[in-house]
Structures are given as C-alpha cells and as structure tokens.
Protein backbone atom coordinates (compact mmCIF):
# COMPACT_ATOMS: atom_id res chain seq x y z
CA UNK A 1 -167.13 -33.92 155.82
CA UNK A 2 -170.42 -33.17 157.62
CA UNK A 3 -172.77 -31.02 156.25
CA UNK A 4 -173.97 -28.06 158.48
CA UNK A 5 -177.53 -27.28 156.79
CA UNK A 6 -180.67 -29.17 155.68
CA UNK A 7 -182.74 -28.25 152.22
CA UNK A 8 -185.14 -25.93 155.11
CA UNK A 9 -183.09 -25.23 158.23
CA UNK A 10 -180.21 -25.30 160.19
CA UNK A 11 -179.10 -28.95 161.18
CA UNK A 12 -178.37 -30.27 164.84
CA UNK A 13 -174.53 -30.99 163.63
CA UNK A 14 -174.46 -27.41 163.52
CA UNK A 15 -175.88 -26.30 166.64
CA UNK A 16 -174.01 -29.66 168.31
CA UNK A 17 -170.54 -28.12 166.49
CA UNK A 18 -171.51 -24.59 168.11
CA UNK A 19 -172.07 -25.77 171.35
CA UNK A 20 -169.38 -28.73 171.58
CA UNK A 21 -171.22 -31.48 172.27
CA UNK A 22 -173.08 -34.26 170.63
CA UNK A 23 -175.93 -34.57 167.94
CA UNK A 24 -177.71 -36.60 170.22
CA UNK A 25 -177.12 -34.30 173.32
CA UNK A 26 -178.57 -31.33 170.68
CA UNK A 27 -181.71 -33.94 170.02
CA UNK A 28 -182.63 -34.38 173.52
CA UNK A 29 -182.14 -30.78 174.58
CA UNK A 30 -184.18 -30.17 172.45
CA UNK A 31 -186.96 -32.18 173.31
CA UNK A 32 -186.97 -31.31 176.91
CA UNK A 33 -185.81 -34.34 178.23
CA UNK A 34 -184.45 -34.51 181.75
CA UNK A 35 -181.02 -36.25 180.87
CA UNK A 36 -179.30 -32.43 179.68
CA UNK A 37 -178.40 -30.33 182.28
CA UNK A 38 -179.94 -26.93 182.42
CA UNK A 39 -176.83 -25.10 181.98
CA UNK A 40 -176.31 -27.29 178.42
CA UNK A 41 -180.02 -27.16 177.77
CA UNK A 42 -179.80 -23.31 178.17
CA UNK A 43 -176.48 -22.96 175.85
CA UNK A 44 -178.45 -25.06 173.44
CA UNK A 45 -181.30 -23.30 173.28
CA UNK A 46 -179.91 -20.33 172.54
CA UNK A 47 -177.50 -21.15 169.61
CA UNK A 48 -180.50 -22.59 168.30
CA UNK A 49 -182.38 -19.31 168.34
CA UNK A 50 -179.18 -17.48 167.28
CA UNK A 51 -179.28 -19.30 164.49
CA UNK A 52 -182.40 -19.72 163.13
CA UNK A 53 -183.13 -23.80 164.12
CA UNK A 54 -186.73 -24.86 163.21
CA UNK A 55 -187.04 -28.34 163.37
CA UNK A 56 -189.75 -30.44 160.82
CA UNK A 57 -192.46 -31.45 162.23
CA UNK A 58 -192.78 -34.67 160.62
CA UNK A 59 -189.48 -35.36 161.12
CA UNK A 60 -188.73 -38.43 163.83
CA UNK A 61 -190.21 -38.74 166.81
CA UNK A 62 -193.13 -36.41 167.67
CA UNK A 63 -191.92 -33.30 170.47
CA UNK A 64 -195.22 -33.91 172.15
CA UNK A 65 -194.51 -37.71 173.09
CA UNK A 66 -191.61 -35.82 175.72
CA UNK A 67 -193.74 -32.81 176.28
CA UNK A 68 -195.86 -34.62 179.32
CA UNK A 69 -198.42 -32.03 178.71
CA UNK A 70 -201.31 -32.57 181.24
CA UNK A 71 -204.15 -33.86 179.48
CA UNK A 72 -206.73 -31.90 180.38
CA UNK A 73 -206.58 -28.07 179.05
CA UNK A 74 -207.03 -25.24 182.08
CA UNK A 75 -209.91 -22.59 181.14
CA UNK A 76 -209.17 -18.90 181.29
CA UNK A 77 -212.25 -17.12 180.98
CA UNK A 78 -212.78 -13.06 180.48
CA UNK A 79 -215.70 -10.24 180.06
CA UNK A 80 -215.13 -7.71 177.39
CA UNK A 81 -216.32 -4.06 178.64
CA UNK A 82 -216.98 -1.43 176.05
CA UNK A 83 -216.06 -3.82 173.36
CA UNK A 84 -212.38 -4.79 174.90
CA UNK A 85 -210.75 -6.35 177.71
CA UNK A 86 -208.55 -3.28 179.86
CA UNK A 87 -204.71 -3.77 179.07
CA UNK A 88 -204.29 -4.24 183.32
CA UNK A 89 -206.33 -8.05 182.46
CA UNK A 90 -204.12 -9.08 179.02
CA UNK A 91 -201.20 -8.05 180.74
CA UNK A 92 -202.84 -10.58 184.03
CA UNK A 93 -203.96 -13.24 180.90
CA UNK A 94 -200.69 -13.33 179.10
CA UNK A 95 -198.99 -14.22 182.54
CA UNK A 96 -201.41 -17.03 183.23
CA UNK A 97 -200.46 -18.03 179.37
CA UNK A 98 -196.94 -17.97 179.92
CA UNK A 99 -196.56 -19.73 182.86
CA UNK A 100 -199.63 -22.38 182.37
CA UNK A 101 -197.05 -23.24 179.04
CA UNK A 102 -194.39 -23.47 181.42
CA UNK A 103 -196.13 -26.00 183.52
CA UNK A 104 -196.99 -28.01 180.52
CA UNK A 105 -201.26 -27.19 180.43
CA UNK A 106 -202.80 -26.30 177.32
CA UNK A 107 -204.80 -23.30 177.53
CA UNK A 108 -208.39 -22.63 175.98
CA UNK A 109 -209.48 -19.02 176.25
CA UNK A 110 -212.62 -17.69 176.24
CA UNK A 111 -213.90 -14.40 175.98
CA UNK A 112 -217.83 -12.93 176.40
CA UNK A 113 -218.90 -10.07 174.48
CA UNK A 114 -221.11 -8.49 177.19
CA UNK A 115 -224.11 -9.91 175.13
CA UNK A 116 -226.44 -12.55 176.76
CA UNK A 117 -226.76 -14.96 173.95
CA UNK A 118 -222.92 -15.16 173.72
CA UNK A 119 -222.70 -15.31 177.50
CA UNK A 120 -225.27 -18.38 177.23
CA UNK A 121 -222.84 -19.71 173.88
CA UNK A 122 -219.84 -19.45 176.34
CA UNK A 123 -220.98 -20.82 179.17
CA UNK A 124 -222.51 -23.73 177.14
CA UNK A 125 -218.88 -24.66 176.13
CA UNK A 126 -217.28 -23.95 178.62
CA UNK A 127 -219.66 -26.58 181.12
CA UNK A 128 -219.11 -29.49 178.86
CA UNK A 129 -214.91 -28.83 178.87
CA UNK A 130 -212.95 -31.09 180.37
CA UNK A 131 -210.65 -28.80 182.13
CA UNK A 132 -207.98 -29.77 185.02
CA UNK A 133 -209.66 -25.70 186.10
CA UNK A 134 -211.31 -22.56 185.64
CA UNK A 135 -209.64 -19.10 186.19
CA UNK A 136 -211.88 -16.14 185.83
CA UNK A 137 -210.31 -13.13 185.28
CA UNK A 138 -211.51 -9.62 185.72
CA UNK A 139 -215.50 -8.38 187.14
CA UNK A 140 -218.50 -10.22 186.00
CA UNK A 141 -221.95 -9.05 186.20
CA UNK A 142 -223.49 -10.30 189.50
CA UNK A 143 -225.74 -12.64 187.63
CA UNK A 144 -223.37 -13.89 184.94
CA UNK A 145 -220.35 -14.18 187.76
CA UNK A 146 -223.40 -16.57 189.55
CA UNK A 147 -223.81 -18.87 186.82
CA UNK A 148 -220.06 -19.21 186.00
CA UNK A 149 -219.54 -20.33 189.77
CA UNK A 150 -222.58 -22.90 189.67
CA UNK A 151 -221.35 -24.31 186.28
CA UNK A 152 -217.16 -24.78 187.15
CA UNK A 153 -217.03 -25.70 190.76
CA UNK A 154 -213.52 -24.85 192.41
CA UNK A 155 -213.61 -21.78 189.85
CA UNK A 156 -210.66 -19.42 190.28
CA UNK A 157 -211.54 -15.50 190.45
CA UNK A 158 -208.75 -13.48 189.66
CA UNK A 159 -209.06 -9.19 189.95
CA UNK A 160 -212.49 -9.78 191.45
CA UNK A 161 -213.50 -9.44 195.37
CA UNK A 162 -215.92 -12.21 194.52
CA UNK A 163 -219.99 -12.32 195.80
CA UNK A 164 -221.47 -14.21 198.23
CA UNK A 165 -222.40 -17.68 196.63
CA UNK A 166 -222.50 -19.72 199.56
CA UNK A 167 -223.46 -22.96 197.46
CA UNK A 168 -220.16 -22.77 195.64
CA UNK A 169 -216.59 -23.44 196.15
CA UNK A 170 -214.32 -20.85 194.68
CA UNK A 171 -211.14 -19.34 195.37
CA UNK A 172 -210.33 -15.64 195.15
CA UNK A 173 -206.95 -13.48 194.66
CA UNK A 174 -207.39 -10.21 194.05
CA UNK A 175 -205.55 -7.12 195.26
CA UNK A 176 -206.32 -4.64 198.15
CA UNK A 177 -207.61 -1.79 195.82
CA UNK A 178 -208.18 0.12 199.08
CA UNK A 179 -204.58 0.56 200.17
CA UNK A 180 -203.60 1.18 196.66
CA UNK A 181 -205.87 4.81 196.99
CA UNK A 182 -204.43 5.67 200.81
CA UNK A 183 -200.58 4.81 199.08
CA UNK A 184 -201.67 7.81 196.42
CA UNK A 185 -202.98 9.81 198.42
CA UNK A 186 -199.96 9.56 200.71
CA UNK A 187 -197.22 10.09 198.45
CA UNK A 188 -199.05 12.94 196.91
CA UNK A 189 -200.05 14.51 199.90
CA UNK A 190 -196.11 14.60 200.43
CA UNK A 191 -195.25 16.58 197.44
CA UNK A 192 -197.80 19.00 199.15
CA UNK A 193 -200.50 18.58 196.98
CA UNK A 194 -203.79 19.56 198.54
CA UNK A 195 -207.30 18.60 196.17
CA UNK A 196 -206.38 15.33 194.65
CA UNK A 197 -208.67 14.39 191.55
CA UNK A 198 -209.64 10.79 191.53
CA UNK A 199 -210.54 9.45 187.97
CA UNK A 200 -211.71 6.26 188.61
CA UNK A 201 -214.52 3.82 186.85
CA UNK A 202 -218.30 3.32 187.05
CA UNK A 203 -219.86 3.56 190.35
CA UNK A 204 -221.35 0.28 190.54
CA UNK A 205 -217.82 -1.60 189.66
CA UNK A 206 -216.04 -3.11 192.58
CA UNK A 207 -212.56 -1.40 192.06
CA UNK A 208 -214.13 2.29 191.71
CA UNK A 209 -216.17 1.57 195.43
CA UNK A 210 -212.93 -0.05 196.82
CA UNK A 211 -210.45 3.13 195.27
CA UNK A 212 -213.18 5.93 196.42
CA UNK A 213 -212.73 4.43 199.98
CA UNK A 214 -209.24 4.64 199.95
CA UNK A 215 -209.07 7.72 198.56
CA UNK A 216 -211.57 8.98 201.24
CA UNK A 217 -209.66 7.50 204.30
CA UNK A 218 -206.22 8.53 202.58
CA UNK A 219 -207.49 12.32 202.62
CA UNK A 220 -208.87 11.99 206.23
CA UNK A 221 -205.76 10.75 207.00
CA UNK A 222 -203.79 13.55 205.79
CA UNK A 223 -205.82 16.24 207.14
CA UNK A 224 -207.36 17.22 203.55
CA UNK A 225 -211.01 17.96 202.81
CA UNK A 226 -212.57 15.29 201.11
CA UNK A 227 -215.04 17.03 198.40
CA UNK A 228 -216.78 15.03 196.21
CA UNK A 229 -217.21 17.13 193.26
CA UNK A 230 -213.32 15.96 192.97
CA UNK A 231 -214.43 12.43 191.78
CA UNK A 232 -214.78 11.73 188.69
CA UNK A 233 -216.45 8.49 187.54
CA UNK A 234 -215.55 7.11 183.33
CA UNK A 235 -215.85 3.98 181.71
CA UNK A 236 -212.41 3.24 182.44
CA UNK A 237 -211.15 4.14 178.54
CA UNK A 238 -208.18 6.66 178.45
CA UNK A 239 -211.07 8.45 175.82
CA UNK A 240 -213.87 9.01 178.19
CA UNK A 241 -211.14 10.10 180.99
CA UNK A 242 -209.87 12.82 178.91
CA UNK A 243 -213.25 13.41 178.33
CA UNK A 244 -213.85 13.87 181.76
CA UNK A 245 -211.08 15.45 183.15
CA UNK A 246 -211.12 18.40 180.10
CA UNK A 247 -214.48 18.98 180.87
CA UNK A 248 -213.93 19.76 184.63
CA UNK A 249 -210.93 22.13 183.92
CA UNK A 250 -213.14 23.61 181.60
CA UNK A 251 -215.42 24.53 184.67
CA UNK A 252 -212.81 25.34 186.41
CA UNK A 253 -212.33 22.70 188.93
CA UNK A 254 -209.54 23.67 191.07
CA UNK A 255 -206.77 20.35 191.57
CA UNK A 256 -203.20 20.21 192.10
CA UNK A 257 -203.14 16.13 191.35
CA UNK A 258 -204.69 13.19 190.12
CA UNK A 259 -204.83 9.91 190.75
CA UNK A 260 -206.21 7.08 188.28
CA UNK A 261 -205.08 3.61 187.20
CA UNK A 262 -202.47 3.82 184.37
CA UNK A 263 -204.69 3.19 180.82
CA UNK A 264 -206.67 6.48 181.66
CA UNK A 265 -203.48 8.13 183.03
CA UNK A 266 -202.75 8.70 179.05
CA UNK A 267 -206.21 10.42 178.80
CA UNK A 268 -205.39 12.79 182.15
CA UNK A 269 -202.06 13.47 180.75
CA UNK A 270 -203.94 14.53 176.84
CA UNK A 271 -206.43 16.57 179.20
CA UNK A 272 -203.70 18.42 180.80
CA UNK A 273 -200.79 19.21 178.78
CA UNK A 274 -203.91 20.11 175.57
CA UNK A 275 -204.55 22.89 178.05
CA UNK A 276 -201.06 24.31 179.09
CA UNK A 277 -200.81 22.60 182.48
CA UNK A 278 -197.38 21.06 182.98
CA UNK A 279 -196.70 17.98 184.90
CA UNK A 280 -195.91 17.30 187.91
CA UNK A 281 -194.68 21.01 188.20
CA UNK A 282 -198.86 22.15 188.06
CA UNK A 283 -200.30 18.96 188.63
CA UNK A 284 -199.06 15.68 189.32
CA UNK A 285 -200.35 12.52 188.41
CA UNK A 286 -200.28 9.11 190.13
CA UNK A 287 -201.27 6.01 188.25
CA UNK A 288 -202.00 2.62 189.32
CA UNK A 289 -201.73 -1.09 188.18
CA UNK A 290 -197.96 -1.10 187.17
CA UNK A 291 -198.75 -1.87 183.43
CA UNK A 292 -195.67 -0.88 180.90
CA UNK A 293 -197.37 1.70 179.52
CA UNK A 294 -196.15 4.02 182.48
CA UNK A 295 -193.04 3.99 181.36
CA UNK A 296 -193.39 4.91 177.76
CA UNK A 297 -196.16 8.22 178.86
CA UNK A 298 -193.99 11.00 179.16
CA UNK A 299 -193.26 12.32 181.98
CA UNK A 300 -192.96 8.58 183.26
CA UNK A 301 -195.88 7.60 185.76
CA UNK A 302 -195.46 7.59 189.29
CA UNK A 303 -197.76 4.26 189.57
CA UNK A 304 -198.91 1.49 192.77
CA UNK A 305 -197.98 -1.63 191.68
CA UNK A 306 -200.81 -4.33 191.58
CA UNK A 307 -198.11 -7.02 191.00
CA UNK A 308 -200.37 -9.30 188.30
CA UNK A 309 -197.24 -11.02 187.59
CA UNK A 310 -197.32 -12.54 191.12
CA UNK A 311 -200.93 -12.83 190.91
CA UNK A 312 -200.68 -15.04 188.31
CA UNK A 313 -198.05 -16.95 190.10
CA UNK A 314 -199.88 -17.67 193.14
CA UNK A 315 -203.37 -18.50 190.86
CA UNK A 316 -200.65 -21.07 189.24
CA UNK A 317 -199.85 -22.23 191.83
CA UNK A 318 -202.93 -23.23 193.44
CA UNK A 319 -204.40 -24.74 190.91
CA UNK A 320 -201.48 -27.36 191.34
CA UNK A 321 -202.10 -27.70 194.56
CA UNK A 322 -203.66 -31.25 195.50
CA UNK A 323 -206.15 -30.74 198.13
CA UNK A 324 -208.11 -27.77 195.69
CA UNK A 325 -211.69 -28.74 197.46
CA UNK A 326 -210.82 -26.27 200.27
CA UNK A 327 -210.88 -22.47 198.97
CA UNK A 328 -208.59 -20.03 199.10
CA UNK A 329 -209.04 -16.26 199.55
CA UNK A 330 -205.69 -14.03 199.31
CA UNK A 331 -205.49 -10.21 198.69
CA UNK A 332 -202.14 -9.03 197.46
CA UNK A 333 -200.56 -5.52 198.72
CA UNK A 334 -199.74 -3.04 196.46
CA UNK A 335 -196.61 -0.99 196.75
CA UNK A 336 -195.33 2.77 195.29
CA UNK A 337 -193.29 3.44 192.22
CA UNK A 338 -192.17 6.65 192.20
CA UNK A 339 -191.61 8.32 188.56
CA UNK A 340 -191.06 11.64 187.05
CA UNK A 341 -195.06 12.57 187.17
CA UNK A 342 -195.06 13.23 191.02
C-alpha cells in the first residue's frame, strides 16, 4: 500500500493520486519543466497548495538546475521621501517584482534614504553590480538622478519625465500627469462643481508642475475661474494633506471638490467629514493613481487610473528587448474610474 505522507510534508503520491496522474508527471510539474502541459501543470499546482506540499530542499535534484534563471540579477532602485517610499511606487515595485520572477531574473533592490552618504553607499554598489539592467523608479533629485544615469548606462526611469542628460542613454515611461488633471477636472465639472481644490505635492516636484497644468487648462476648458489660492501644495503624506486642507476650511475657503492623488485622498476625506461636510453630496472628491486603497476609503474614490500594472509590463518588456542601445520614451494615458465620491 503506498503511503500518502512524509515525516514533514505531503508526498507527490498524494498530490499524483489527487490529480490522476503519475509521480513523475507530479516531479516535473513541479519543477517547471516544459514536458507538462499547462492545463496539468496548473491542476498540479494547485492540489499542491490545497494541500499544504513543501518540498525539502535537500531532497534530489536542486529546483534551480530547471529554473533557467538569467544569471545576472536586474536592479530596481528607489528614493525614500519623508522617510518612506509613496504606496503609488510599492504598488509600481511589487509589479516589477512579480513579473521580473515570472521571467526568471533575480531582483536586488535598493533603496536611498534621502541622505548623501547613503546615496554615495548606494550608488557605490550599485556601479560595481553585474546587472542584465537598471530600473529607477519614482523622482530623483536633479543631481542624484545625474549620477545614477552616468553610472548604469541604458538606465530605465519609471514615474519620472526624466532631465536632459544628453551624454546618457536612458529610457523613460512615465504617465501623462497632465491629462490625468483635465480628466478631473472634467468629470467634476460635470457633476456641476464650480471651485475645484487641487491638493497636490511640493512645487518643485515634477508631478505637482505637470497636475497644476492640467488642472489649469482643465478649468479654462470648462469655463471656470482658475484662482490660485485653490491650490494647495503638501508633502504628499495623507498627514500634511489633512493638515492642509483643515486649515483652509478653517479660513473659510469656499470649494465644492477636490482633486488629489489617492494616499492624501484619506487625509481630504479626515479633513472633511471631522468638520461635518458630507461627501460627494457637499464636496466631492476625485483621486488619482488607481491604488487599492480607493476602494477600501469610504465613500469609494472616484480615481484616474495611472495603470502601473501596465507600466511595469511595458518596463518588462523592454528590458528584454535585444536591440536596448536605442532609447525608448513612452507616456501612458490615464483613464476615469468613477466611484461613489463624485
């Protein structure tokens, strides 16, 4: 009679009893080789997970001698701001994780603290690393973003509208930040809203210049005044937009909606609702990014979708591509979501 379980873990007779096939068709699943087809591998796979399968590691033949993992590791490189990185770039990262894993590349990440001497630490180890390439998510300081470019050649910049480095060769994929404001602006001005509060991020930062512009040609567009005392500049932190935002209805600032990306949409929303104002029925509020969190605010956030997911994809994609000497520069539209806050 066979016998179902090891000492530690579920055997393959099991799984191959489960799934009606062999012990050896179980084995190779298993180990990702091409001989299963993926309608077997997939039935496999998951009566494995159903029921608990770990396999030994020192157990036969090693998983990574039918891995065909790449051999060199791809770089993903990131700036904290205000001691963290903004949930809109881990979402973008963990994409770029999950489907670098997916295409067999190891993945060393590295993250700067915003101070110079672990800038100079970083970029130290990241020069002498081997890497197949370099994806660099999210803004850089001028400067920094400079010495990044001259140290990986063929970098990838990914969220960031890039500077001009003419001695470099870099690729770009960003999103058009622009059209993401005149799609607020838009949709709100539909629901008849007239002063639309922008809560955006520092002055100097490339998304807050490119979202002010929208927002500017959005309200032209619409017929609305455009008054500047309805822009309000933060740090980006759902804290410091609460911040923000209570202060102005504490001076009385006179809005009907707001627009912001989605991590300080929570900080509008604690601003608002602290101080009796209902949403959307007094003012409604349109996020952007697309991030999960949306969903789980109540009301739900309208949002524009800056699709990292594709991002990613196409980032993935290029870096796979064999002729990576010539750059490539490629905004990505955003697009509405309509939700209970508008």
């Amino acid at each position: 009679m066979k016998r179902y379980y090891t000492k530690n873990n579920i055997s393959l007779d099991r799984i191959a009893a489960e799934c009606g096939v062999s012990q050896m068709t179980v084995s190779r699943a298993l180990r990702q080789l091409p001989s299963v087809s993926e309608r077997t591998r997939n039935r496999i796979f998951e009566t494995a997970a159903r029921l608990g399968y770990l396999p030994s590691l020192c157990a036969g033949r090693k998983a990574e001698q039918h891995e065909k993992f790449h051999s060199r590791p791809v770089q993903i490189i990131a700036r904290e701001v205000n001691g963290s990185i903004s949930r809109f770039h881990a979402e973008l990262m963990l994409e770029l994780i999950r489907l670098l894993a997916a295409h067999r590349y190891e993945c060393v990440v590295r993250v700067a603290d915003g101070s110079y001497r672990e800038f100079l630490r970083m970029l130290s180890r990241a020069g002498k690393t081997d890497a197949a390439a370099n994806l660099l998510v999210g803004a850089f300081p001028e400067k920094e973003l400079r010495s990044l470019l001259r140290t990986l050649p063929g970098a990838v910049l990914l969220d960031d509208p890039g500077r001009n480095v003419a001695e470099c060769v870099y690729s770009i994929f960003s999103f058009d930040n622009a059209q993401a404001a005149i799609l607020a602006v838009h949709h709100l001005a539909g629901r008849k809203r007239k002063r639309i509060l922008l809560v955006t991020g520092p002055e100097d930062h490339f998304f807050a210049r490119e979202v002010e512009s929208g927002w500017r040609s959005g309200l032209e567009a619409e017929g609305l005044q455009v008054d500047p005392a309805l822009i309000l500049h933060t740090d980006f932190t759902s804290k410091d937009a609460a911040e923000k935002v209570g202060k102005a209805l504490n001076e009385h600032l006179q809005f009907d909606a707001v627009f912001t990306n989605d991590e300080m949409a929570g900080g509008v929303y604690r601003a608002l609702l602290s101080r009796g104002f209902r949403i959307p029925e007094d003012v409604a509020v349109c996020g952007c990014d697309g991030l999960p969190v949306g969903e789980q605010l109540y009301p739900s956030l309208s949002t524009i979708i800056l699709d990292y997911k594709s991002l990613a994809a196409k980032a993935i994609e290029s870096i796979m591509t064999p002729d990576r000497a010539v750059a490539m520069h490629l905004r990505l539209l955003p697009s509405l979501r309509v939700r209970e806050s508008s």
